[in-house]
Protein backbone atom coordinates (compact mmCIF):
# COMPACT_ATOMS: atom_id res chain seq x y z
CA UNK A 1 9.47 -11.61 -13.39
CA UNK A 2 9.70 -8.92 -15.93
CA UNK A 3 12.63 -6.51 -15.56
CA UNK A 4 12.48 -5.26 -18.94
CA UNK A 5 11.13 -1.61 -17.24
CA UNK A 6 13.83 1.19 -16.32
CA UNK A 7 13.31 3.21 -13.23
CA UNK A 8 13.88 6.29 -13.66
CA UNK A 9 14.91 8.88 -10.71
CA UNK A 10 12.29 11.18 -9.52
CA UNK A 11 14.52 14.48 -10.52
CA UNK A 12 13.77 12.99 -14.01
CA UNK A 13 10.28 13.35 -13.74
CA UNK A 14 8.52 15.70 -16.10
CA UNK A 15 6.54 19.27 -14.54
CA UNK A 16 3.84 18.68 -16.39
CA UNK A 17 3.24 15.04 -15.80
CA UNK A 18 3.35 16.20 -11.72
CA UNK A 19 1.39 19.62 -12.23
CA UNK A 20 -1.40 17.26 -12.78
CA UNK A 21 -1.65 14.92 -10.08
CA UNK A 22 -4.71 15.82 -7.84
CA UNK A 23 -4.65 12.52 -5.49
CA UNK A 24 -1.56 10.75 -4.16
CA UNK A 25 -2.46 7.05 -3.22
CA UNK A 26 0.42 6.04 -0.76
CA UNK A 27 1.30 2.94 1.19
CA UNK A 28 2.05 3.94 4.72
CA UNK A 29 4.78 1.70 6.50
CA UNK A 30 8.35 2.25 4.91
CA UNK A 31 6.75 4.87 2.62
CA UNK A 32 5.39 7.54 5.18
CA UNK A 33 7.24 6.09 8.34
CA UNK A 34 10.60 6.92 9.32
CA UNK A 35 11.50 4.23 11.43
CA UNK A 36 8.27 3.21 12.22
CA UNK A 37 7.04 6.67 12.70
CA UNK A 38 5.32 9.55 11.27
CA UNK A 39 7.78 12.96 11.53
CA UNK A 40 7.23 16.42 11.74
CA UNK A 41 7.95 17.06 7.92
CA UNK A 42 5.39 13.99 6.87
CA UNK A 43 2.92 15.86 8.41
CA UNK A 44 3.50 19.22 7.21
CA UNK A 45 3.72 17.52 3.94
CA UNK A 46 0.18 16.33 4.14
CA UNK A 47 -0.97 19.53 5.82
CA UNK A 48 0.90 21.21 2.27
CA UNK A 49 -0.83 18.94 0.04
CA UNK A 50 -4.48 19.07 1.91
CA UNK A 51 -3.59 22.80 1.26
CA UNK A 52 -3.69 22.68 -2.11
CA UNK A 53 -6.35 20.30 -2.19
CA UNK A 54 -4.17 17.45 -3.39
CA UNK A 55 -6.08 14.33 -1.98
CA UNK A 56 -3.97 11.63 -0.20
CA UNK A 57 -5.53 8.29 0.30
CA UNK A 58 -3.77 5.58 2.38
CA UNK A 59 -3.12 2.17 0.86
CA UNK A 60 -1.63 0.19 3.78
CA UNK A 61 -1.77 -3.61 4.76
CA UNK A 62 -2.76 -2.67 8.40
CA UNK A 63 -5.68 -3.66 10.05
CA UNK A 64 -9.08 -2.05 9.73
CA UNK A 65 -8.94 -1.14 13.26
CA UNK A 66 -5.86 0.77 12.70
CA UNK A 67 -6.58 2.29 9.83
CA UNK A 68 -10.16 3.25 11.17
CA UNK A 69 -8.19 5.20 13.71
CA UNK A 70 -5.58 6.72 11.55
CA UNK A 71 -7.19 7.97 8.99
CA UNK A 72 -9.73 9.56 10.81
CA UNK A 73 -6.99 11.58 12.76
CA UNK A 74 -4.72 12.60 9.76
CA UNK A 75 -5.72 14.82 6.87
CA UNK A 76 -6.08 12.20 4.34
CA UNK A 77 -8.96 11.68 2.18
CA UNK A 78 -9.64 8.35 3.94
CA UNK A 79 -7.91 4.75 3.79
CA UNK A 80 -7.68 1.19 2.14
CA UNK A 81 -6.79 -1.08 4.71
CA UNK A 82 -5.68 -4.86 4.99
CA UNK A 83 -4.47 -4.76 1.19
CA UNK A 84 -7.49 -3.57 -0.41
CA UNK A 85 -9.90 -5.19 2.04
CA UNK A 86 -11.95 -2.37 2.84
CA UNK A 87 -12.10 1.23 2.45
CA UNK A 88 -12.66 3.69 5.77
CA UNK A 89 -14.08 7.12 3.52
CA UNK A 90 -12.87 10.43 5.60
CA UNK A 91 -15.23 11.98 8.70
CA UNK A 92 -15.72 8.79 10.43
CA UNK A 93 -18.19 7.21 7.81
CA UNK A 94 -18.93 3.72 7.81
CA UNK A 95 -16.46 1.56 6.66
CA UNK A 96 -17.17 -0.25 3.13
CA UNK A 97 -16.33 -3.40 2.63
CA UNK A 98 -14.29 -4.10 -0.76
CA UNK A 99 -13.94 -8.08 -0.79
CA UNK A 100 -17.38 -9.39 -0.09
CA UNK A 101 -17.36 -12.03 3.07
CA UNK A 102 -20.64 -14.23 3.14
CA UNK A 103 -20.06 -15.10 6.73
CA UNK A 104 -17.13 -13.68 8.65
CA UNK A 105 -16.93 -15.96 11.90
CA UNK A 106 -16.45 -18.76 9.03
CA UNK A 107 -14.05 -16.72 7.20
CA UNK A 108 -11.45 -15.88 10.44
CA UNK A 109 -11.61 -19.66 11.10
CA UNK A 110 -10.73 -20.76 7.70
CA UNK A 111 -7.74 -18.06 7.98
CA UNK A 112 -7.00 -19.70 11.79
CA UNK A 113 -6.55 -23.30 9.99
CA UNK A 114 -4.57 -21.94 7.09
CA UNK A 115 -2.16 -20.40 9.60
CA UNK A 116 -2.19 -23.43 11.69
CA UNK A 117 -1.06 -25.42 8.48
CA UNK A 118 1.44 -23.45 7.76
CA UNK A 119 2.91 -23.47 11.04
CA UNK A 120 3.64 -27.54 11.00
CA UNK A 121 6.04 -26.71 8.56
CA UNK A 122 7.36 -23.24 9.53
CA UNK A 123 6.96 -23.58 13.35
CA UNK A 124 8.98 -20.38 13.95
CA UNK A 125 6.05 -18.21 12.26
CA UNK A 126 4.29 -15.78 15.05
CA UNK A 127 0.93 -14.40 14.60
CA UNK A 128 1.32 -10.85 14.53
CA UNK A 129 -0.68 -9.01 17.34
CA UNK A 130 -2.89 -6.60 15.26
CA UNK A 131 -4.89 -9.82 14.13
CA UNK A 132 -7.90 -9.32 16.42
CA UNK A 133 -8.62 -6.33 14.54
CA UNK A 134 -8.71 -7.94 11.25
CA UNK A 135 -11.63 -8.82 9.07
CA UNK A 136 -10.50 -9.86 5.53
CA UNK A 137 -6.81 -11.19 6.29
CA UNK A 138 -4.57 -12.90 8.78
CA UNK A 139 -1.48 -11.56 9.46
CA UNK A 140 2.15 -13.20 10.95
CA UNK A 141 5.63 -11.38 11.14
CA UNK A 142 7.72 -11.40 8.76
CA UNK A 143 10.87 -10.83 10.73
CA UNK A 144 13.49 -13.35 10.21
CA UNK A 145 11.97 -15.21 6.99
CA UNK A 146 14.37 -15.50 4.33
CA UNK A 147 13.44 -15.06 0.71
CA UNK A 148 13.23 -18.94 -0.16
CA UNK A 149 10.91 -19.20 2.95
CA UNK A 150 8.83 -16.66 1.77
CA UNK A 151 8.00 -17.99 -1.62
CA UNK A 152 7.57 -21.17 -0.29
CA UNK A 153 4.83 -19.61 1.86
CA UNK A 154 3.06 -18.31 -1.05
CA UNK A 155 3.10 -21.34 -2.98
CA UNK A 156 1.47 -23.03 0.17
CA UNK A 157 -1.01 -20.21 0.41
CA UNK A 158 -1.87 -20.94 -3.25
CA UNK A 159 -2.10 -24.29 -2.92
CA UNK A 160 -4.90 -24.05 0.02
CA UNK A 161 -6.70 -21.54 -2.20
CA UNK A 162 -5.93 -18.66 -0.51
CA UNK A 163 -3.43 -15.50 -1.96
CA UNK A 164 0.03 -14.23 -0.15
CA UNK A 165 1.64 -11.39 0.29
CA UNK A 166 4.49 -9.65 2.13
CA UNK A 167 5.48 -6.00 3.25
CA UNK A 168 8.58 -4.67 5.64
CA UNK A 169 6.39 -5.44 8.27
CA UNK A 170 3.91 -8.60 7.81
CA UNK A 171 3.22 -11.58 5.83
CA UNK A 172 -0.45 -11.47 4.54
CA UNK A 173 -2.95 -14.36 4.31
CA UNK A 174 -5.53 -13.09 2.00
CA UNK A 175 -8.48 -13.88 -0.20
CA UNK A 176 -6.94 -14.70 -3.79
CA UNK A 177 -7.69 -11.54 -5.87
CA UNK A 178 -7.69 -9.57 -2.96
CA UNK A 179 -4.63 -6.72 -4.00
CA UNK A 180 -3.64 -3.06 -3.15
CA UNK A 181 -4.69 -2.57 -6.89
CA UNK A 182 -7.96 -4.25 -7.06
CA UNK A 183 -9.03 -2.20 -4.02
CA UNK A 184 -7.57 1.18 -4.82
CA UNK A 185 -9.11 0.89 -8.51
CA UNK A 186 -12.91 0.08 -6.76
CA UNK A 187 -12.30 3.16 -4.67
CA UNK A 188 -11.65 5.31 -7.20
CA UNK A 189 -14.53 4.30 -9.56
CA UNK A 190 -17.02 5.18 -7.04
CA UNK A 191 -15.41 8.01 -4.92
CA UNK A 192 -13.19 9.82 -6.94
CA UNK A 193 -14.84 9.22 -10.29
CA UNK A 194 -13.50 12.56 -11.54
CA UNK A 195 -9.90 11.37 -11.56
CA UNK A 196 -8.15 10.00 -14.26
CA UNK A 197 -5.06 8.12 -14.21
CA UNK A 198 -2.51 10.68 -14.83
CA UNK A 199 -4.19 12.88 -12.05
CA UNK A 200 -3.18 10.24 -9.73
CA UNK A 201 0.68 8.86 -8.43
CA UNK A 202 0.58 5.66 -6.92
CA UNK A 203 3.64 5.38 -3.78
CA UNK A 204 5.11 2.48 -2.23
CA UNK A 205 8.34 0.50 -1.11
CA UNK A 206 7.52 -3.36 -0.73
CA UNK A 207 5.80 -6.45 -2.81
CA UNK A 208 2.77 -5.63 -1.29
CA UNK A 209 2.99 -2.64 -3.35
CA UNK A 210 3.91 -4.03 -6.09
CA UNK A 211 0.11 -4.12 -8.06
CA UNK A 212 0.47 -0.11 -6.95
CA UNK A 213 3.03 -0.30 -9.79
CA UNK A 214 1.32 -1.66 -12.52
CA UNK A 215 1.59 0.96 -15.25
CA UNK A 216 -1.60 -0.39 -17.39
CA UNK A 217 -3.73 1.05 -14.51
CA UNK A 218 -1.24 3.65 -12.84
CA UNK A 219 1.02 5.33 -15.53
CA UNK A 220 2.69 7.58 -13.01
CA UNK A 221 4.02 5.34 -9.64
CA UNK A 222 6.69 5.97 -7.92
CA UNK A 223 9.08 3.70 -5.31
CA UNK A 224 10.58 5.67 -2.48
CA UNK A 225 13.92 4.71 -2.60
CA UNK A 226 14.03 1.79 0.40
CA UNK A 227 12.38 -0.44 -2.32
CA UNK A 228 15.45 -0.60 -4.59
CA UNK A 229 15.96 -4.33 -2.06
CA UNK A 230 12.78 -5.78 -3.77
CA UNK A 231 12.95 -4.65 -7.38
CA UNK A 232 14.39 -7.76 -8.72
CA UNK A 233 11.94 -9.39 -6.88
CA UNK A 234 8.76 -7.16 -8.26
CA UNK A 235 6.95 -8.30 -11.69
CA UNK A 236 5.82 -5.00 -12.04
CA UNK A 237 8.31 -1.83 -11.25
CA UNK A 238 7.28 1.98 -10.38
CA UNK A 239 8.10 4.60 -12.67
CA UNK A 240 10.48 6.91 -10.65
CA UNK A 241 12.23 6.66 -7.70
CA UNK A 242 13.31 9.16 -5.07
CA UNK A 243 16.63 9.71 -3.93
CA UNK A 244 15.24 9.74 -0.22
CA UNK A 245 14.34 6.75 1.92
CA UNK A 246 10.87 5.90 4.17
CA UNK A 247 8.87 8.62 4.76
CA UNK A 248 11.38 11.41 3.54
CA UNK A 249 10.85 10.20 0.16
CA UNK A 250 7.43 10.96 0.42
CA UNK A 251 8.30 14.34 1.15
CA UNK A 252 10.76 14.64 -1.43
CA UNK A 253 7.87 13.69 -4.13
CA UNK A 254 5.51 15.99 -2.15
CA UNK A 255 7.69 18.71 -2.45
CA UNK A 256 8.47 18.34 -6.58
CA UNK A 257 4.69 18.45 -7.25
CA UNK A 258 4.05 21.24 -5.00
CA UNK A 259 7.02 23.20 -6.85
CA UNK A 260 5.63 21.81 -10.12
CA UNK A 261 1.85 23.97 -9.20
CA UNK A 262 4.08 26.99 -7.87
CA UNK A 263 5.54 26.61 -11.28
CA UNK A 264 2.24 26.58 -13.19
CA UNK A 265 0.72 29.00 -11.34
């Protein structure tokens, strides 16, 4: 694990570099949740940002029939579900498809037998219930796994072929290759091909964020501050982090580069 990267605090963060974000790419659970839920002043913070026509894009682990939902309902410029698995665009467009399944009856089953495996040995591990509206991953709650139990699920993942991952919520069986990254890069390169990397700040709080924090691809990330419990845990580490928790972090950063334009302008 590399820990040779400082994080700095958000207050640190220059008004230039922020000025120039146009798109905000954010995990949702832990990172626009409070609690497990969306509050008043997330939602006037994406209303704020839509108003200055700051894109937000949603880069969640959730399934693609949640995310299909949610991001037609919020104003977001569409969503990345199932850690990079497919992308919903905005206005109720057909969903694309980001990691390529030949034949997806085959493809659930071989994630039913993985999970079955892994139960003999970890017979406490319960599927989580948003499964059935899954297409690219299988999902099981994380709730009560310790840390050595984790990683000991991963290395079983990667022994069967298949990648691993883990938020606040859910643990993640998932195509190898298949990352919030990987995804979130594809997007970009074909929908928002205008954007470079410094117009764009990558958000998150868990290891399933954690390729969201690479700074060869995203120069300007930032943790909100609940993922201070992971970063010795993280190979790669965001940039800044905010003083605030969950989803008021997410308002805290929406508010310094909405002062940041003020400023400019």
């Amino acid at each position: 694990m590399s820990k040779n990267l400082s994080v700095t605090p958000l207050s640190e963060v220059s008004s230039t570099h922020l000025s120039n974000i146009r798109l905000i790419a954010t995990d949702m659970d832990g990172t626009l949740t409070r609690r497990g839920k969306f509050t008043p002043a997330l939602l006037q913070a994406l209303e704020d940002l839509a108003t200055t026509n700051i894109k937000v894009l949603i880069v969640t682990g959730r399934s693609a029939g949640w995310v299909s939902g949610l991001s037609s309902l919020m104003p977001v410029a569409g969503g990345i579900a199932e850690n990079g698995g497919l992308y919903f665009p905005p206005d109720n467009q057909k969903p694309v498809v980001l990691t390529p399944i030949a034949d997806l009856a085959k493809h659930r089953q071989h994630l039913a037998t993985n999970f079955e495996k892994l139960k003999t040995q970890f017979p406490q591990i319960q599927e989580s219930t948003d499964n059935r509206f899954r297409i690219t991953d299988w999902t099981f709650d994380v709730a009560g796994l310790s840390q050595e139990e984790l990683q000991s699920l991963n290395n079983l993942c990667q022994q069967m072929g298949w990648g691993f991952t883990y938020s606040n919520v859910q643990c993640h069986i998932k195509p190898q290759g298949q990352d919030k990254a990987v995804g979130l890069l594809q997007v970009l390169r074909e929908y928002f091909p205008d954007y470079s990397p410094e117009q764009i700040v990558t958000v998150g709080d868990s290891p399933n964020d954690e390729s969201l924090f690479d700074r060869h691809y995203f120069p300007i990330s930032v943790g909100v501050a609940n993922v201070r419990e992971y970063l010795d845990k993280l190979q790669y580490q965001p940039a800044y982090i905010t003083t605030a928790a969950e989803g008021e972090g997410f308002c805290e950063l929406s508010s310094y580069i909405l002062q940041s334009l003020n400023t400019r302008n």
